[in-house]
Protein backbone atom coordinates (compact mmCIF):
# COMPACT_ATOMS: atom_id res chain seq x y z
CA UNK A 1 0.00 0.00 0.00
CA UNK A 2 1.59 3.58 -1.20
CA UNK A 3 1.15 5.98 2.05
CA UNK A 4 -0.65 9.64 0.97
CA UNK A 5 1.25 12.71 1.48
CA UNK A 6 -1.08 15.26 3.28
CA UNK A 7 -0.25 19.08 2.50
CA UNK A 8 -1.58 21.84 4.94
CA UNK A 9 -2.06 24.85 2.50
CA UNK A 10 -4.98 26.68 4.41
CA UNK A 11 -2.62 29.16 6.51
CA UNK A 12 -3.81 32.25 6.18
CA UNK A 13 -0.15 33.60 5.59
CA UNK A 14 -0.65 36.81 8.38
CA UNK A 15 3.51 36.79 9.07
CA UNK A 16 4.34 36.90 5.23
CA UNK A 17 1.48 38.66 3.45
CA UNK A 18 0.34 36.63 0.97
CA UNK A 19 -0.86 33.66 -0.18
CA UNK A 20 2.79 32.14 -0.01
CA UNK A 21 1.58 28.33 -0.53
CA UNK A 22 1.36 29.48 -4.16
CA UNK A 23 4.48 32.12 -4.49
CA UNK A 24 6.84 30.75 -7.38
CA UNK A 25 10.14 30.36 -5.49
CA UNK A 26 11.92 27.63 -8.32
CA UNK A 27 13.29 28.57 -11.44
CA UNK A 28 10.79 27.60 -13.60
CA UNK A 29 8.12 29.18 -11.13
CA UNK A 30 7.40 26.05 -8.97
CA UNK A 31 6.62 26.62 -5.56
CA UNK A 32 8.02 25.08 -2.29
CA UNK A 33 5.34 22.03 -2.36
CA UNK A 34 6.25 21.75 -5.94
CA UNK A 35 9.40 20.32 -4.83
CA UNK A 36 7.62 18.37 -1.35
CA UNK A 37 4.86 16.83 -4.54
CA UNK A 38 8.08 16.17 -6.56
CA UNK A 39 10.02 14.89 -4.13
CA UNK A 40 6.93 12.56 -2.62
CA UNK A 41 6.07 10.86 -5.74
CA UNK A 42 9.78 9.93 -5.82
CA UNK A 43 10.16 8.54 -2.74
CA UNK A 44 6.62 6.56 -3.62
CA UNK A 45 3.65 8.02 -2.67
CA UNK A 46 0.72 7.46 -4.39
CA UNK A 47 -1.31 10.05 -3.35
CA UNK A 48 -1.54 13.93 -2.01
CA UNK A 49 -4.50 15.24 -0.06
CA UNK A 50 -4.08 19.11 -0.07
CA UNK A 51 -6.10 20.94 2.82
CA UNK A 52 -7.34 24.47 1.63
CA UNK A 53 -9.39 26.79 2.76
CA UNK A 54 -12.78 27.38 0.20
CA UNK A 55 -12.26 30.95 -0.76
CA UNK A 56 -9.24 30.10 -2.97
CA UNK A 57 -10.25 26.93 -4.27
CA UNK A 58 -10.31 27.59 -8.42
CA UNK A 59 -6.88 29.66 -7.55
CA UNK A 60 -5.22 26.72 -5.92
CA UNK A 61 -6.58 23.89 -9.01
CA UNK A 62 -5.49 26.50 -11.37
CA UNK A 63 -2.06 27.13 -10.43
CA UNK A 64 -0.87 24.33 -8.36
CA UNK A 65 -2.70 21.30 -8.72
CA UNK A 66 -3.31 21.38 -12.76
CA UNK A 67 0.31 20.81 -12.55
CA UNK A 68 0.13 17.00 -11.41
CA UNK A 69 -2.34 16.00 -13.55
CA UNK A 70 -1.72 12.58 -14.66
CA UNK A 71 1.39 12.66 -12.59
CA UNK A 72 0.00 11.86 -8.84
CA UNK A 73 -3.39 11.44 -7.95
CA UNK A 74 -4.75 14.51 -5.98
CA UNK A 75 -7.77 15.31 -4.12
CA UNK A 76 -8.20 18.39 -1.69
CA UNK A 77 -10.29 19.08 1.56
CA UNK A 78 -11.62 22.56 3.22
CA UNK A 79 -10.66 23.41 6.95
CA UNK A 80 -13.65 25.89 7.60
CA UNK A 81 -14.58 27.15 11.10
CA UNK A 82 -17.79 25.14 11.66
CA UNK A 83 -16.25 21.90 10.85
CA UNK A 84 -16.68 20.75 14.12
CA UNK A 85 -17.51 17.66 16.27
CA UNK A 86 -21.19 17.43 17.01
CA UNK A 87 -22.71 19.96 19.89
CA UNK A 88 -19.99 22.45 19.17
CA UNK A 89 -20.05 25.40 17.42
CA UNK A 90 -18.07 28.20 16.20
CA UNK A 91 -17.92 31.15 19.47
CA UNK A 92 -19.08 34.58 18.57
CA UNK A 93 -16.05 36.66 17.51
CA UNK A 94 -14.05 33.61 16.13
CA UNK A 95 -12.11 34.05 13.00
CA UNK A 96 -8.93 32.16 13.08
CA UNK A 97 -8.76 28.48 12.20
CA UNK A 98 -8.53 25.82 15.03
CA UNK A 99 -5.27 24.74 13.79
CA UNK A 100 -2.98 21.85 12.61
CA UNK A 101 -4.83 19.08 15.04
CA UNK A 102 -8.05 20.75 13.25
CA UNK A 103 -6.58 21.04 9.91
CA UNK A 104 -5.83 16.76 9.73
CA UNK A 105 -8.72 15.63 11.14
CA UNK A 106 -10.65 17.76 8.07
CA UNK A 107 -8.75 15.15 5.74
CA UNK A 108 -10.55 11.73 7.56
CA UNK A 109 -12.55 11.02 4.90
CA UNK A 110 -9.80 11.58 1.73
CA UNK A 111 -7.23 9.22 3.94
CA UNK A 112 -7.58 5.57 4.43
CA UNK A 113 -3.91 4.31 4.65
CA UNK A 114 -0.81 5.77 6.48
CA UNK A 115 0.27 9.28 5.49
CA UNK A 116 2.68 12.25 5.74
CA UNK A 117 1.68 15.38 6.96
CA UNK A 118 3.44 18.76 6.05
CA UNK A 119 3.37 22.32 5.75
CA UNK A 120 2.83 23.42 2.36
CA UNK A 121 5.15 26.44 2.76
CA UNK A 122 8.32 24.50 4.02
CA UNK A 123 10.84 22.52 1.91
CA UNK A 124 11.77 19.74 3.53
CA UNK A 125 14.20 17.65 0.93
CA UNK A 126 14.46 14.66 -0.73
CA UNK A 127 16.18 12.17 2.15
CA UNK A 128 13.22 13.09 4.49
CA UNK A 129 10.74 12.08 2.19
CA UNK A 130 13.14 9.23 1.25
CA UNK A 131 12.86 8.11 5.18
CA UNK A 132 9.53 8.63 5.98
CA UNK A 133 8.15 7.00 2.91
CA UNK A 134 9.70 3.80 3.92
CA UNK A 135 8.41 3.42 7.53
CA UNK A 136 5.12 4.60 6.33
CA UNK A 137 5.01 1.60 3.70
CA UNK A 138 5.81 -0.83 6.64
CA UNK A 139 3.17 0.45 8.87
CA UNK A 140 -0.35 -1.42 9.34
CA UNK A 141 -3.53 0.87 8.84
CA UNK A 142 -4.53 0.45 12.47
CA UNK A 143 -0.88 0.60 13.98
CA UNK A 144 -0.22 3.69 16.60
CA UNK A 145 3.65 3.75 15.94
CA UNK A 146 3.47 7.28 14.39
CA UNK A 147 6.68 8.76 13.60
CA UNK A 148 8.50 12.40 12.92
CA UNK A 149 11.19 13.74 11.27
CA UNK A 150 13.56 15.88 13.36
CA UNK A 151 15.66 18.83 12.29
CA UNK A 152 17.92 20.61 14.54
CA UNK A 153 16.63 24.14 16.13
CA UNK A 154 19.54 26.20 15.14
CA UNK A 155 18.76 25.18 11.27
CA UNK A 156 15.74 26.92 11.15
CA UNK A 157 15.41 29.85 12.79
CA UNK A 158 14.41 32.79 9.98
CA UNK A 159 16.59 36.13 10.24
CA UNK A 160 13.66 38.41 9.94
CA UNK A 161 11.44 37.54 12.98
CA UNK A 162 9.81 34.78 15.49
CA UNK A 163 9.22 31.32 14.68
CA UNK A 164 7.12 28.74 15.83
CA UNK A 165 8.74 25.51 17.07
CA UNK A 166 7.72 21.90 18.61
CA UNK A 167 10.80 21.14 20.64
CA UNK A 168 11.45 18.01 21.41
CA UNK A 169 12.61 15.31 23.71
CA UNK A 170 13.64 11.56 23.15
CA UNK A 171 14.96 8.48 24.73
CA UNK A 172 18.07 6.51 23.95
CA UNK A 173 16.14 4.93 21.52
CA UNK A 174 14.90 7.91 19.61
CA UNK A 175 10.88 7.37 20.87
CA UNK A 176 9.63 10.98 21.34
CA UNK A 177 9.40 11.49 25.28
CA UNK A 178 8.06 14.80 24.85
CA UNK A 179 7.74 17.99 22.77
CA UNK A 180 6.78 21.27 24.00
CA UNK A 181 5.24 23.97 20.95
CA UNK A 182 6.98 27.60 21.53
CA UNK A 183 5.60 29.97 19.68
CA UNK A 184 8.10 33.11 19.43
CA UNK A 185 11.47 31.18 19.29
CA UNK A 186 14.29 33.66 17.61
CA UNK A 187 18.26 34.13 17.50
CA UNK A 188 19.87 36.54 20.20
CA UNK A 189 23.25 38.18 20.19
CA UNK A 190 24.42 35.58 22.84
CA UNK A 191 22.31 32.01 21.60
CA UNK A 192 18.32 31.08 20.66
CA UNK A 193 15.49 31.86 22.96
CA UNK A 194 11.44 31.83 23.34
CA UNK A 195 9.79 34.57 24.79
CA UNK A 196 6.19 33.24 25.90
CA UNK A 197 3.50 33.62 28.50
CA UNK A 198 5.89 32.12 31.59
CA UNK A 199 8.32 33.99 30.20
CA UNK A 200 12.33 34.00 28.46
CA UNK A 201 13.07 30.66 27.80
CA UNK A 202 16.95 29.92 26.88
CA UNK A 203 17.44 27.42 24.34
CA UNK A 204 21.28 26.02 22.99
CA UNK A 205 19.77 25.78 19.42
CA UNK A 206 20.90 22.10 18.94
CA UNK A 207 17.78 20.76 20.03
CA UNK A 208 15.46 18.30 18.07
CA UNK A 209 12.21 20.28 16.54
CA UNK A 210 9.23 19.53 14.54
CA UNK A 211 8.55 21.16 11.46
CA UNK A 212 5.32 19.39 11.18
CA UNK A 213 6.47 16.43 8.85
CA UNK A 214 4.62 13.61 10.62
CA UNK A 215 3.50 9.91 9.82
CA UNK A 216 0.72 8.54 10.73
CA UNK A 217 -1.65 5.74 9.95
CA UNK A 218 -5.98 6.75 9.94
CA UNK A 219 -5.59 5.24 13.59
CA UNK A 220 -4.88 8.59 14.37
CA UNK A 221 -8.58 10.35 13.12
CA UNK A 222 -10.52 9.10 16.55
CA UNK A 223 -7.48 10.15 19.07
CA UNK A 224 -7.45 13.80 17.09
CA UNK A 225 -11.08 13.80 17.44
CA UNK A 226 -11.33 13.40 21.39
CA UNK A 227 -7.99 15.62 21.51
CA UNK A 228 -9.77 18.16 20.22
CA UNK A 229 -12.51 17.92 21.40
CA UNK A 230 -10.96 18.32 24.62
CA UNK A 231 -9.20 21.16 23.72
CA UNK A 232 -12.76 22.83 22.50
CA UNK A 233 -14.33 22.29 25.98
CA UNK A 234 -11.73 24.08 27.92
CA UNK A 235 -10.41 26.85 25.45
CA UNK A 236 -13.26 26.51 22.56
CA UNK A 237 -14.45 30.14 23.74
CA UNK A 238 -11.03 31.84 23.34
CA UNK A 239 -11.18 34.19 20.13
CA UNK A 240 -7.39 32.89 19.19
CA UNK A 241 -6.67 29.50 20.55
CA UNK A 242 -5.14 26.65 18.44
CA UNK A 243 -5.23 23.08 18.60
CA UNK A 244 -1.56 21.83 17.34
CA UNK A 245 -0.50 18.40 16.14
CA UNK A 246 2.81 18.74 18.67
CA UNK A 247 0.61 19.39 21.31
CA UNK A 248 -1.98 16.52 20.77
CA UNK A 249 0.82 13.84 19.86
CA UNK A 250 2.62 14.99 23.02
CA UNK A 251 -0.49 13.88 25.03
CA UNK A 252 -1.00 10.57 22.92
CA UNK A 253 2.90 9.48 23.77
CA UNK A 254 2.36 11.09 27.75
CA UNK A 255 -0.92 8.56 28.10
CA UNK A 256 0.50 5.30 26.46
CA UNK A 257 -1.87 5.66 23.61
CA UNK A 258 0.90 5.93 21.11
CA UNK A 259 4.07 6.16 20.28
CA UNK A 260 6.27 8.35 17.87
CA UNK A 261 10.03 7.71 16.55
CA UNK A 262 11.78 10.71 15.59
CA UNK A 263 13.60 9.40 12.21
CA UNK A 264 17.06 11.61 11.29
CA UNK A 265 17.55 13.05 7.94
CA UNK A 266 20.32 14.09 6.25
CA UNK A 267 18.13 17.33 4.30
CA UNK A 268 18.44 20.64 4.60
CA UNK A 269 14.96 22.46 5.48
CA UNK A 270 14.30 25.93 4.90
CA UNK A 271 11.15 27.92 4.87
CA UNK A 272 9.56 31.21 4.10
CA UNK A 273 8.29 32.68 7.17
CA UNK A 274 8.14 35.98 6.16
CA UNK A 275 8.50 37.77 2.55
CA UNK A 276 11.90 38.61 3.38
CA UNK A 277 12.79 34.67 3.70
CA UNK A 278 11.90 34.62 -0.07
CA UNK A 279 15.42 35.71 -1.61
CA UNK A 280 17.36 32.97 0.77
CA UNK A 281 14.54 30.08 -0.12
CA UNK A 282 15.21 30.66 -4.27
CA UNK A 283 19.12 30.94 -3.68
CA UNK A 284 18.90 27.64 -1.86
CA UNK A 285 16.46 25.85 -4.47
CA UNK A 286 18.72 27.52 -7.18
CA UNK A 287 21.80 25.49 -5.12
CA UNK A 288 19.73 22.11 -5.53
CA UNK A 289 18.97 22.73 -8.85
CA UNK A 290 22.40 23.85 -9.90
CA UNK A 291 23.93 20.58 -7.86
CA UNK A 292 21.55 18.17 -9.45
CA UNK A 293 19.31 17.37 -6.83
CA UNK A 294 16.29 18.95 -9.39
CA UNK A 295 15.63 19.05 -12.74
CA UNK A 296 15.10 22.85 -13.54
CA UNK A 297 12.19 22.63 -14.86
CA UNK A 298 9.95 19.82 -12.30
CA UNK A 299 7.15 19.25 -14.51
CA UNK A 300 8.81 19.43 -17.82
């Protein structure tokens, strides 16, 4: 069975201003999941499940997903507001998705064997897709060994402003222990640090993160759905709260239910945070392209 590859494209892009999931960055005016679709179908996926939000719909076929036809089979899902579990509904005021946790459990109907999950405005290279691809094709459908890929903290932090990270934690055997999401994580003069609600916390910058590249099998769906829904009944009213995937695997690995391997890589990621990231991420795609890693033109 060929795992899915399962692209989150519904960000609003608020940091970079734009619709960045569909900003040519190659040199033949591919974008960053371009090269993730590329590099997927590669490493043997059969399928990709894009999750978009409605009110770009014809934009997104048009421009990014006319370009696999009869290359890899596609399908794509909406993550509105009101797709929520039954007695819940969307809080006056509310007007920012429910996040990442929210964002994959909109796919459970397009998903029915194991599957990568990604951003659709990170590049994430060829040997990750190379590595998860393989444990994903050895997984059963109803297994709970979900796994991650791990890149190191220092290795992507942007220049221009605060990131978002899932640090994490593992045992001598590489099993996630536990992962903590910080959510304003940024180079000093003197190291790497997070600046949150319990305030400054100092970081070395060689610690294992999450860039939200994730395997899982659809044993997942029903422990998002009661994750969430938990996370509904105690911060549901909150104009701004998020549900993240870091967050709700954390619990899963905390209460037994699961268990996660964080798999090493030997790619480079980079991203585009901001629209000042957008020189660095084409010099580094021209690099790749230049060094043979990518045709120039992907869908030639």
């Amino acid at each position: 069975m060929k795992p899915t590859l399962l692209i989150l494209a519904a960000g609003m892009g608020s940091r970079y201003g734009g619709l960045k999931q569909i900003d040519p960055m190659g040199p033949s005016g591919e974008t960053i999941l371009d090269y993730s679709v590329f590099d997927a179908a590669r490493a043997g996926f059969g399928k990709v499940v894009f999750v978009i939000r409605p009110d770009f719909e014809q934009e997104f076929r048009d421009r990014v997903m006319s370009r696999f036809a009869g290359r890899i089979e596609t399908d794509c899902v909406f993550q509105t507001l009101d797709r929520l579990p039954a007695g819940y509904t969307v809080p006056a005021g509310r007007t920012k998705p429910w996040g990442t946790t929210h964002a994959v459990l909109c796919s459970r109907d397009a998903i029915r064997e194991p599957f990568a999950m990604i951003n659709a405005d990170d590049f994430y290279g060829r040997d990750s897709f190379q590595v998860l691809g393989r444990r994903l094709a050895s997984l059963a459908v109803e297994s709970s060994a979900y796994c991650m890929i791990g890149f190191t903290l220092d290795n992507t932090l942007s220049e221009h402003g605060t990131v978002a990270r899932g640090v994490c934690r593992t045992d001598e055997r590489g099993f996630l222990t536990d992962i903590k999401e910080l959510m304003s994580v940024s180079r000093t003069a003197t190291g790497v640090q997070d600046v949150g609600p319990d305030g400054v916390t100092a970081l070395t910058g060689k610690e294992p993160v999450s860039l939200n590249m994730w395997g899982f099998t659809p044993h997942i769906f029903p422990q998002l759905e009661e994750s969430f829904r938990s996370f509904l009944a105690t911060r549901g009213g909150e104009e701004k709260s998020e549900c993240y995937i870091p967050t709700t695997v954390g619990e899963l690995v905390h209460s037994g239910i699961a268990t996660c391997e964080v798999l090493r890589t030997t790619s480079c990621w980079f991203g585009a945070t901001y629209a000042e990231d957008k020189p660095l991420v084409q010099q580094s795609i021209a690099r790749l392209v230049e060094a043979g890693d990518y045709p120039r033109n992907l869908w030639a």
